[in-house]
Protein backbone atom coordinates (compact mmCIF):
# COMPACT_ATOMS: atom_id res chain seq x y z
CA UNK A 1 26.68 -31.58 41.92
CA UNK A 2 29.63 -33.64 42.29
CA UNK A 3 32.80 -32.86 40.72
CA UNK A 4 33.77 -36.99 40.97
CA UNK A 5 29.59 -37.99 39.78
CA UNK A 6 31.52 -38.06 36.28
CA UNK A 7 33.69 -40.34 37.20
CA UNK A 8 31.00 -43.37 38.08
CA UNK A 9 30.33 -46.09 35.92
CA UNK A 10 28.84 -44.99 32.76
CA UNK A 11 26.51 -47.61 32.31
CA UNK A 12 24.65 -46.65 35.67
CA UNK A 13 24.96 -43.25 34.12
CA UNK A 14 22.97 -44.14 31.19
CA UNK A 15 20.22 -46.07 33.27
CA UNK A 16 16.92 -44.29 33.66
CA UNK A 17 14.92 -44.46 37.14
CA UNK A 18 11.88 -47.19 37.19
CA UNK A 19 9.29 -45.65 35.37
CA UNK A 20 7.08 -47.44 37.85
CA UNK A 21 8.27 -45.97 41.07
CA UNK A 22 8.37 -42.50 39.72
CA UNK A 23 5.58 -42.58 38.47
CA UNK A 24 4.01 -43.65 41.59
CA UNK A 25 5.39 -41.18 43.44
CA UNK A 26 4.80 -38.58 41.17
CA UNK A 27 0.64 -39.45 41.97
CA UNK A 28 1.05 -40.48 45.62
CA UNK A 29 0.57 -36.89 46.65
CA UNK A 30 -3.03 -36.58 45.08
CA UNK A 31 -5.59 -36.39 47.77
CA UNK A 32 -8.22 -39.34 48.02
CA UNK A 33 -6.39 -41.26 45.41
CA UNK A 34 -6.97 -44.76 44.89
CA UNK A 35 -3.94 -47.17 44.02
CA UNK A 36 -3.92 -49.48 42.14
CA UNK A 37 -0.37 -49.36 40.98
CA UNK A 38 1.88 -51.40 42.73
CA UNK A 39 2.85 -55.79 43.19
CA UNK A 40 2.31 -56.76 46.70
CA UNK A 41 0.14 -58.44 48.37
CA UNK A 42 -2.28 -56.62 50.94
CA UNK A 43 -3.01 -59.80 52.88
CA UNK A 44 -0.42 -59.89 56.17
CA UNK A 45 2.08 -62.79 56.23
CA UNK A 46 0.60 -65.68 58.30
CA UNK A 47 0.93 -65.88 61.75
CA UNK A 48 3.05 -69.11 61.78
CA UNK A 49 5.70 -68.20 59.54
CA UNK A 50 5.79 -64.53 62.08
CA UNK A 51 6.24 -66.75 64.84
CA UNK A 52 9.26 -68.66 63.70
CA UNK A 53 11.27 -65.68 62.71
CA UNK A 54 10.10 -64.55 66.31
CA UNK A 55 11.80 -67.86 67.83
CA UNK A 56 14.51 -67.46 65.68
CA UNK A 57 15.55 -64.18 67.22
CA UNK A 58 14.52 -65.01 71.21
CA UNK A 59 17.23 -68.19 69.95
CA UNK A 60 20.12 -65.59 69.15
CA UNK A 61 19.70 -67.03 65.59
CA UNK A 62 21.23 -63.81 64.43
CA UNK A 63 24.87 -64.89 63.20
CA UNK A 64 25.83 -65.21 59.45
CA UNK A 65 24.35 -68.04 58.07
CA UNK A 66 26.12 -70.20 54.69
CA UNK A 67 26.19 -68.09 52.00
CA UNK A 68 23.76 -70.01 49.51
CA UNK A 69 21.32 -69.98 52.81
CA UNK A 70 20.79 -72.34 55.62
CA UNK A 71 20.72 -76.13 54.91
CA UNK A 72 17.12 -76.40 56.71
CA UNK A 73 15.83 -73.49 54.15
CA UNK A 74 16.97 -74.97 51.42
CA UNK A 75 15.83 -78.69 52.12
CA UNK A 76 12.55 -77.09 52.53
CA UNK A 77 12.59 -75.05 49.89
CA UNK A 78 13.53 -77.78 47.30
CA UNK A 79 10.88 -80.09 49.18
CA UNK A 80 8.14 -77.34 48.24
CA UNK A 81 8.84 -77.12 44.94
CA UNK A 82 9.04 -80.94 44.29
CA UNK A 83 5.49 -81.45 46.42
CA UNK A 84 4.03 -78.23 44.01
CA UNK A 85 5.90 -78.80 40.69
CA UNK A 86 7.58 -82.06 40.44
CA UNK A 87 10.68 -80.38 39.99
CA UNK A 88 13.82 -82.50 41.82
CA UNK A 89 16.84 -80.09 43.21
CA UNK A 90 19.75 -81.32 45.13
CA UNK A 91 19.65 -78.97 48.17
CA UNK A 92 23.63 -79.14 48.94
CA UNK A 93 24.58 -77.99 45.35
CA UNK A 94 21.83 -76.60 43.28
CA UNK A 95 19.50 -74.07 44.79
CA UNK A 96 20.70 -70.15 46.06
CA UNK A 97 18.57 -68.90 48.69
CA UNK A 98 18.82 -64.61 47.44
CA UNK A 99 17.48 -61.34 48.69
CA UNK A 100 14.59 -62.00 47.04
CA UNK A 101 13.76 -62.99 42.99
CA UNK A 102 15.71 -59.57 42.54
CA UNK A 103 18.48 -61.03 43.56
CA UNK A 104 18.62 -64.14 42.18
CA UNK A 105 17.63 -61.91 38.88
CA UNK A 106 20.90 -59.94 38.95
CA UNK A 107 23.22 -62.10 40.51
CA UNK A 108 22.12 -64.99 37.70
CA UNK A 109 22.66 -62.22 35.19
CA UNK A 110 26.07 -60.63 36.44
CA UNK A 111 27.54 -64.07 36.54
CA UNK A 112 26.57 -65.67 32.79
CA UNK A 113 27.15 -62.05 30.86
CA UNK A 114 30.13 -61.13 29.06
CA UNK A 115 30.26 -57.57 27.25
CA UNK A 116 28.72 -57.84 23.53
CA UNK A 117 26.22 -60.85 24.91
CA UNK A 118 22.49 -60.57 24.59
CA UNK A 119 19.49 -61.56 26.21
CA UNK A 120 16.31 -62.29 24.68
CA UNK A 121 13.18 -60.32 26.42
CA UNK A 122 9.60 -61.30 25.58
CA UNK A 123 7.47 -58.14 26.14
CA UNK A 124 4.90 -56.66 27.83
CA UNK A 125 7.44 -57.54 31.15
CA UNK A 126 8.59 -56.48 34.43
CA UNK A 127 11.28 -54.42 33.14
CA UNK A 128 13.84 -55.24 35.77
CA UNK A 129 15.53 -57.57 33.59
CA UNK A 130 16.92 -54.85 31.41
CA UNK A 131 19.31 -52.68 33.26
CA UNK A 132 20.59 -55.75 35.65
CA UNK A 133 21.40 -57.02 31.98
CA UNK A 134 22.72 -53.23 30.22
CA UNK A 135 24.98 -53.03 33.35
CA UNK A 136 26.37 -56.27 32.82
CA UNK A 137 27.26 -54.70 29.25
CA UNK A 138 24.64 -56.80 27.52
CA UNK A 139 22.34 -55.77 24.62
CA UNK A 140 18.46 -56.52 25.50
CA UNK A 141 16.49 -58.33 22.46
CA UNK A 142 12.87 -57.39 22.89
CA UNK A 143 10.49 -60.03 21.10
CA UNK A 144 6.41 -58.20 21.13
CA UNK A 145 4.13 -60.69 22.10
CA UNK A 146 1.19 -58.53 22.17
CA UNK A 147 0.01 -60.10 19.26
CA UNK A 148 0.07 -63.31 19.92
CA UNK A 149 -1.91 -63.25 23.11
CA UNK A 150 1.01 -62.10 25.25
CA UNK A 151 2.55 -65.61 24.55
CA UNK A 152 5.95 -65.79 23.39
CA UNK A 153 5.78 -67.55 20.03
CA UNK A 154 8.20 -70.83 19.60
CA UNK A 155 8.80 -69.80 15.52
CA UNK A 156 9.49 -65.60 16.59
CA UNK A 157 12.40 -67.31 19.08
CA UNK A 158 13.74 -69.29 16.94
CA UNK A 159 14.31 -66.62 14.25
CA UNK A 160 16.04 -64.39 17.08
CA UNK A 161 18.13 -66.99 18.24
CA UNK A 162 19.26 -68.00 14.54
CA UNK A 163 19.81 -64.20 13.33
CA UNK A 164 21.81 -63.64 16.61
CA UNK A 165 23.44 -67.15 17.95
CA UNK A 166 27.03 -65.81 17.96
CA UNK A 167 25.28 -63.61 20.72
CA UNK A 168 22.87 -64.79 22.64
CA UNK A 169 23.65 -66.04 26.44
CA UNK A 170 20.04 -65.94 27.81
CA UNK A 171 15.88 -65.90 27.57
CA UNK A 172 13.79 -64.51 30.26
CA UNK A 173 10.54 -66.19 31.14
CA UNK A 174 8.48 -64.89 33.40
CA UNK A 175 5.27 -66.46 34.17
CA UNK A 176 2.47 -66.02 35.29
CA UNK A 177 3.63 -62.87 33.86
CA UNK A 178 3.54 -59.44 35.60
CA UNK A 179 2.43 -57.20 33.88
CA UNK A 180 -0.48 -59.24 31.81
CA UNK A 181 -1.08 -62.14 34.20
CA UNK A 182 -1.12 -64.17 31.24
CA UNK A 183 0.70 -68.19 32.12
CA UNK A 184 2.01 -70.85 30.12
CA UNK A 185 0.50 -74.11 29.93
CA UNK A 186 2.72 -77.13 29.33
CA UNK A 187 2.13 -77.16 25.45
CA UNK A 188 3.67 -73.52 25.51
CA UNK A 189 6.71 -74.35 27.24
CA UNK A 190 7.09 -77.24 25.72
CA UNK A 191 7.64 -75.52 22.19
CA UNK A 192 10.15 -72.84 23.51
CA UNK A 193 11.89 -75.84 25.36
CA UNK A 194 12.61 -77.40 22.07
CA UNK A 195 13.62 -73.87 20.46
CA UNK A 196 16.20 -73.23 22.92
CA UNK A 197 17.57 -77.15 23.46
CA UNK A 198 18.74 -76.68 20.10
CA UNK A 199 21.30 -74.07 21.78
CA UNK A 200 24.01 -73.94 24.29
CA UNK A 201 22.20 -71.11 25.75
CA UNK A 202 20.74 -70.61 29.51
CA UNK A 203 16.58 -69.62 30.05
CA UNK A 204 16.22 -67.83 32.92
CA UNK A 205 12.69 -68.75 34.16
CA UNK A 206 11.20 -66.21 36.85
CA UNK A 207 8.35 -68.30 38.64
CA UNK A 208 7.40 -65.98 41.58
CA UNK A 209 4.00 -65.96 40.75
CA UNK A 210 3.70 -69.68 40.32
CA UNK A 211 1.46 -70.41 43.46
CA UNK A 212 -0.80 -67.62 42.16
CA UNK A 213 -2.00 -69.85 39.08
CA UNK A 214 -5.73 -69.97 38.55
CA UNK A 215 -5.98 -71.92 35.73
CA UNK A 216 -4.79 -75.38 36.28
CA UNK A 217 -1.43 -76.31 37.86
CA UNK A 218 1.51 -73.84 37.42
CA UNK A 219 4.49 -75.83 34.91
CA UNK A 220 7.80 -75.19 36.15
CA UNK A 221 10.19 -74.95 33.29
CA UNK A 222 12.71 -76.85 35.47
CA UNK A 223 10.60 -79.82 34.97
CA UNK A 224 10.86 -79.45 31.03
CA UNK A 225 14.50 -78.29 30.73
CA UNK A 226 16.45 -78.94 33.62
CA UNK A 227 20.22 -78.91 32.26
CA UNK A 228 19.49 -75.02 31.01
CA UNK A 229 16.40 -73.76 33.03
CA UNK A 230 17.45 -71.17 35.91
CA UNK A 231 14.35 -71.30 37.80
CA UNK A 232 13.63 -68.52 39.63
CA UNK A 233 11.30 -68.22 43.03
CA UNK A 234 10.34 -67.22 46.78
CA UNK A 235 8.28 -66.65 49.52
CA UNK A 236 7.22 -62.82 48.45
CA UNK A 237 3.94 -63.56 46.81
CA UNK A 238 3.05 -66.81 47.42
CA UNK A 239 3.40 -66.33 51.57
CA UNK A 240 2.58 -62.65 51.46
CA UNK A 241 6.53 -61.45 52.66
CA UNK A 242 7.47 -59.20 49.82
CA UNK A 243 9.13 -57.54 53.06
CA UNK A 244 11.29 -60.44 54.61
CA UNK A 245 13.59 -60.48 50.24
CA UNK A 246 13.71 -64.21 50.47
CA UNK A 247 14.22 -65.31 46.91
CA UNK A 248 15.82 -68.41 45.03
CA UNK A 249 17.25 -69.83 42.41
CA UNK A 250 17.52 -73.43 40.85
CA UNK A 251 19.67 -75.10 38.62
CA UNK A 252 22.71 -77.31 37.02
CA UNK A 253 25.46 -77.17 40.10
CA UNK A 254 28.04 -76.03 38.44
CA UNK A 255 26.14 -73.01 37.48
CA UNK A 256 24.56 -72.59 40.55
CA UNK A 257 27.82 -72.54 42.14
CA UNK A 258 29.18 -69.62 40.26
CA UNK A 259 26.11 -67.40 40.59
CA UNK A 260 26.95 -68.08 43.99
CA UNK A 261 29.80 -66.25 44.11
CA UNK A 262 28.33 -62.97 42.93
CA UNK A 263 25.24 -63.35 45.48
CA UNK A 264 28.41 -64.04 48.23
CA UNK A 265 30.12 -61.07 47.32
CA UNK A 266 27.10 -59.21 46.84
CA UNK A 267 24.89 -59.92 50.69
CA UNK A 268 26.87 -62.25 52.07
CA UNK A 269 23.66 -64.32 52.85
CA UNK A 270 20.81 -63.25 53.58
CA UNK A 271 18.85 -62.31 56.74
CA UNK A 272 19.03 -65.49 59.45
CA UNK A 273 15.74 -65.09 60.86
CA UNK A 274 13.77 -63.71 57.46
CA UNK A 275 15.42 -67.57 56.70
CA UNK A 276 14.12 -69.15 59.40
CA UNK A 277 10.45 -67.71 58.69
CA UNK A 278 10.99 -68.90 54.76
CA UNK A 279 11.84 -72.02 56.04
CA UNK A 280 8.51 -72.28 58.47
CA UNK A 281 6.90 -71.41 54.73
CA UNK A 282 7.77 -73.90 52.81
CA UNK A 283 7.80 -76.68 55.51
CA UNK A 284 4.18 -75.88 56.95
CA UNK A 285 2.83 -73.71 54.38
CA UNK A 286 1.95 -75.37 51.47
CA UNK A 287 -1.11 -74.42 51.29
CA UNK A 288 -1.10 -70.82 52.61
CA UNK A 289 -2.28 -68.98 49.17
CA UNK A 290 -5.20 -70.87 48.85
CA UNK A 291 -7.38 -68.28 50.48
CA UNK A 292 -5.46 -65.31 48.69
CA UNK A 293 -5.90 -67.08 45.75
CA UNK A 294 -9.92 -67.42 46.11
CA UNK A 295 -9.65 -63.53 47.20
CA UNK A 296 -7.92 -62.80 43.98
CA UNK A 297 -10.25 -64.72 41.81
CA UNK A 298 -13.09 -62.38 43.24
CA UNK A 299 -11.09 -58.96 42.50
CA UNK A 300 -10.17 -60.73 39.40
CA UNK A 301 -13.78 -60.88 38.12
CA UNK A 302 -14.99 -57.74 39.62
CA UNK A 303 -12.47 -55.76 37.94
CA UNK A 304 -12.88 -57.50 34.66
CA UNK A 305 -17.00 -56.83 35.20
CA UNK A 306 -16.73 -53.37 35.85
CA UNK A 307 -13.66 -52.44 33.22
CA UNK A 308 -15.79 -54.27 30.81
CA UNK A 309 -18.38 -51.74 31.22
CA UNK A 310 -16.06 -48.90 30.71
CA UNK A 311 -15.25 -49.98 26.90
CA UNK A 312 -11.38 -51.66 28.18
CA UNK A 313 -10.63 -55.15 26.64
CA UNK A 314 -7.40 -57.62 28.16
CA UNK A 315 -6.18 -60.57 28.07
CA UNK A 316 -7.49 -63.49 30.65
CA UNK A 317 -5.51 -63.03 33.96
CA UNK A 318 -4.67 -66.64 34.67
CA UNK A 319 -2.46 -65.79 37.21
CA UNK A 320 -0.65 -62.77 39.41
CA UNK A 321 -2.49 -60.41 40.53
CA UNK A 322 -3.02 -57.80 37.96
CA UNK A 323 -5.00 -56.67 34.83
CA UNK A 324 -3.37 -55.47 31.62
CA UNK A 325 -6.38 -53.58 30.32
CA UNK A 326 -5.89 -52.20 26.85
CA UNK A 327 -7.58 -48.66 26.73
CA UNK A 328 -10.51 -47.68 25.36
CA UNK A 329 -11.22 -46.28 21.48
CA UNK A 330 -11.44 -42.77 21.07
CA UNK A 331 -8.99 -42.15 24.66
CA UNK A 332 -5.42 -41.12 25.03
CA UNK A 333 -3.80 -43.74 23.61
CA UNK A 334 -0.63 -43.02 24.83
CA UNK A 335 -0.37 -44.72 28.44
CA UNK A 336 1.35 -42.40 30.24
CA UNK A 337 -0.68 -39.25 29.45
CA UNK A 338 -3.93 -41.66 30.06
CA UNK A 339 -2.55 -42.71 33.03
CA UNK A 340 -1.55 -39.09 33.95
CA UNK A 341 -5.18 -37.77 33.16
CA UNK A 342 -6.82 -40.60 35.33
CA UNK A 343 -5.17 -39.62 38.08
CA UNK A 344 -5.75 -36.24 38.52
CA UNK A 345 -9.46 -36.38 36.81
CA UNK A 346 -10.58 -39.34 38.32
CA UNK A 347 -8.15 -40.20 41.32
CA UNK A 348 -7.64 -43.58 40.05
CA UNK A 349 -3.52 -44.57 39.63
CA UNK A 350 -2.69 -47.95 37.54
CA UNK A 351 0.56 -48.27 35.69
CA UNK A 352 1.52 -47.14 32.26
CA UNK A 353 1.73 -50.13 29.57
CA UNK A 354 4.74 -48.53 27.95
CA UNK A 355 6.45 -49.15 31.19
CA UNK A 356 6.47 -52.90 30.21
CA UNK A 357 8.48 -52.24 27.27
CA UNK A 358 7.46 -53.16 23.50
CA UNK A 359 3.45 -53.75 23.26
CA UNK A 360 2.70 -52.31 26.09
CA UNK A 361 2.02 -48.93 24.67
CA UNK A 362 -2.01 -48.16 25.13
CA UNK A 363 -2.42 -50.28 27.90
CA UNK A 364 -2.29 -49.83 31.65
CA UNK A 365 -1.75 -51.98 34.28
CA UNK A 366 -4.33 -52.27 37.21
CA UNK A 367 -2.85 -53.86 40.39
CA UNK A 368 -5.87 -55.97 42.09
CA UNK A 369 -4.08 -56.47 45.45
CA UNK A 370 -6.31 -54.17 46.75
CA UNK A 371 -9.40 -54.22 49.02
CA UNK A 372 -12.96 -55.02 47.20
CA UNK A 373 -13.92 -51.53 48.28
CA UNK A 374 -10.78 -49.80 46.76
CA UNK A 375 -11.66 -51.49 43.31
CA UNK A 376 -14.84 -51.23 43.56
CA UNK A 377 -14.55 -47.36 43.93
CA UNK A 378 -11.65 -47.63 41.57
CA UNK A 379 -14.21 -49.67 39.04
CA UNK A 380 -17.11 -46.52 39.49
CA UNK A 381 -14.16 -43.55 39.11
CA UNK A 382 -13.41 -45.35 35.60
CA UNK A 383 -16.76 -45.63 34.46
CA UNK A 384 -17.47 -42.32 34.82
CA UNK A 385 -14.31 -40.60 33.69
CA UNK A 386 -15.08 -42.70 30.23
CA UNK A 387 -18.29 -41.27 30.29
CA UNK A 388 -16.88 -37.72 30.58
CA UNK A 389 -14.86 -38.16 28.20
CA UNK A 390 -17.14 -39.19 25.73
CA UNK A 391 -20.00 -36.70 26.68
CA UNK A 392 -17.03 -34.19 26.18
CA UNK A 393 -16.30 -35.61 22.15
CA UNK A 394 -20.38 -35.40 21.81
C-alpha cells in the first residue's frame, strides 16, 4: 500500500464501495446466471439519434462546446420538457446540460452544501445521493417510507424540517423511484410542495425516469415549485443512451449559474457529438419510449404474475423499470444473505433491499430490463427455489 493513501481526503476514506456494483460483481462469475440486477435499458438507442452523433463527427463537430452545453441541445431540451411536462425553462440561463443525472446530482450537491448542512433522503432510494452529499461534509437525514406505501409523507417532512431547520439545505425526490418504481401523482407533490415552500430550502427533484410513467402523465415538480425545484433529467432511460452520460438540470438562474461552475471545473462540457445525438432526441424523439414503455408493461405483469406465485408481495410499479419485491415468510429475511443464496442455489441475481438504505431491509430489487425469456426463466428459478425451501422446513 501507499505510504501517501493516508494522506487523501478522509471523507473518501470513510466512503464504502456501491453495494450494488460489488455485489454484482461478486455474482457475475456464476455460470448460467440470470441478471436481473442492474438499471439500463436492453433496447439499443434508436437509429436516428445514432445517426446524428454519426454526422456530427464526419462534420469535425469534435471541439469544446459551451460549458452548460450547446445552445441547440439545450433549446431542445427545454422544448421537450415543456411539450411532456408543461414545465417553462429559459434555455440561455437556466438549464445545465451534465455527464449524465450523476452529474447534475453531484455538481447540484457540491455547489449548495456547506459543512454541518443536511439533506433530507426519503428511503428505499438510489443511494447515490449519500456520499456525493457526505463528501460535501453534509449529514444525510433518512425519512422510511416503507410504510406509507413508499410515498414520502407531507406531515413526516415537516417534522424533519422543523426539528432540524437551522440545518437543512436540501430534499431529494426521486420519482418514478428506483428502487420501488413507485411515482407521485400531483396530489403527492402537491403536499410536499407546500411543506417545503414554507422554507428557504432547495428540493432536488431527480426525474430520469419520468418518460417511463405508466400510470397517467409523469408531474414534474418544476411545474409545482419552480423558484426551489432543481429538476433533474436526460436522455439515459427515456432514449435508451445510458452510454452517451447526457444529463440535465433545471432551475432559478442564479442557481443554475453557480452549479455551473462546479460542472465547468469538473468536465468542462460534455461530449460534442453524445450532444448532438441528445439534441436529435429531444427534437425528433418525443415519442421514442412508447414502444419500451408497452415492452415494460409486459415484463411488468409477467414478473408480478409469476413472483406472485412464489409467496413475494410489492408495491405497484407505476413507473421505471424494476420490482421491489418484499420476500417471502418463513425466508432469509435479511436481503443480502437471500440475495446471496438465490444466486448460487437458483442462479437468479436481483439486488439487495438494504442497499436502498432504511426500509429496504427484506426486500430485493428485480431489474425487468431484461428479455421475456430471461424473466421468464428468472420467474421458474424462483418458484422453485421457494419450493425447496419450504419442502426443506417440512
Amino acid at each position: 500500500m501507499s505510504k501517501l493513501v493516508d494522506r487523501m481526503n478522509k471523507r473518501v476514506a470513510a466512503l464504502s464501495p456501491s453495494s450494488i456494483l460489488t455485489f454484482n460483481q461478486k455474482i457475475s462469475t456464476i455460470p448460467d446466471i440470470v441478471k436481473l440486477t442492474l438499471g439500463e435499458p436492453d433496447f439499443n438507442t434508436p437509429d436516428h439519434i445514432k445517426q446524428a452523433a454519426i454526422n456530427a463527427i464526419n462534420n469535425n463537430d469534435s471541439h469544446y462546446t459551451n460549458s452548460r452545453g450547446t445552445l441547440g441541445l439545450r433549446k431542445a431540451a427545454t422544448s421537450y420538457l415543456s411539450k411532456k411536462y408543461g414545465v417553462n425553462y429559459d434555455p440561455e440561463t437556466q438549464i445545465l446540460m451534465t455527464a449524465g443525472a450523476t452529474g447534475a446530482i453531484y455538481s447540484a450537491l457540491t455547489a449548495m452544501l456547506n459543512p454541518g448542512d443536511t439533506v433530507i433522503i426519503p428511503t428505499p432510494i438510489f443511494p447515490l445521493y449519500i456520499p456525493i452529499a457526505t463528501l460535501g461534509g453534509a449529514k444525510p437525514i433518512f425519512i422510511d417510507t416503507s410504510d406509507n406505501g413508499f410515498i414520502l409523507s407531507p406531515e413526516k417532512l415537516a417534522k424533519v424540517i422543523e426539528d432540524n431547520k437551522e440545518t437543512v439545505k436540501a430534499v431529494v425526490l426521486n420519482y418514478p423511484t428506483n428502487p420501488t418504481g413507485v411515482t407521485y401523482h400531483r396530489e403527492d407533490l402537491q403536499k410536499i410542495a407546500d411543506v417545503i415552500s414554507k422554507y428557504d430550502i432547495f428540493v432536488l427533484s431527480d426525474e430520469i425516469y419520468s418518460e417511463l410513467t405508466y400510470d397517467g402523465t409523469h408531474v414534474s415538480m418544476g411545474s409545482i415549485l419552480p423558484d426551489q425545484a432543481l429538476v433533474m433529467n436526460g436522455v439515459s432511460k427515456s432514449h435508451a443512451m445510458t452510454g452517451w452520460r447526457i444529463g440535465m438540470i433545471c432551475g432559478p438562474a442564479d442557481v443554475i449559474s453557480e452549479i455551473g461552475k462546479v460542472s465547468e471545473f469538473t468536465i468542462t462540457s460534455a461530449t460534442t457529438n453524445a450532444q448532438a445525438a441528445a439534441e436529435e432526441a429531444f427534437k425528433n424523439g418525443l415519442d421514442d419510449s412508447s414502444a419500451m414503455k408497452a415492452e415494460y408493461i409486459k415484463r411488468r405483469d409477467l414478473l408480478i404474475k409469476g413472483l406472485s406465485k412464489a409467496g413475494f408481495s410489492c408495491p405497484n410499479p407505476n413507473g421505471a423499470f424494476y420490482i421491489f419485491a418484499k420476500i417471502p415468510a418463513g425466508l432469509n429475511q435479511n436481503s443480502v444473505e437471500f440475495c446471496y443464496e438465490l444466486a448460487e442455489q437458483a442462479k437468479v441475481a436481483v439486488i439487495p433491499g438494504a442497499s436502498f438504505g432504511p426500509g429496504g431491509e427484506g426486500y430485493v430489487r428485480i431489474s425487468y430490463a431484461a428479455s421475456e425469456a430471461d424473466l421468464n426463466k428468472a420467474v421458474d428459478r424462483i418458484q422453485k427455489f421457494v419450493a425447496d425451501k419450504a419442502k426443506a422446513v417440512d
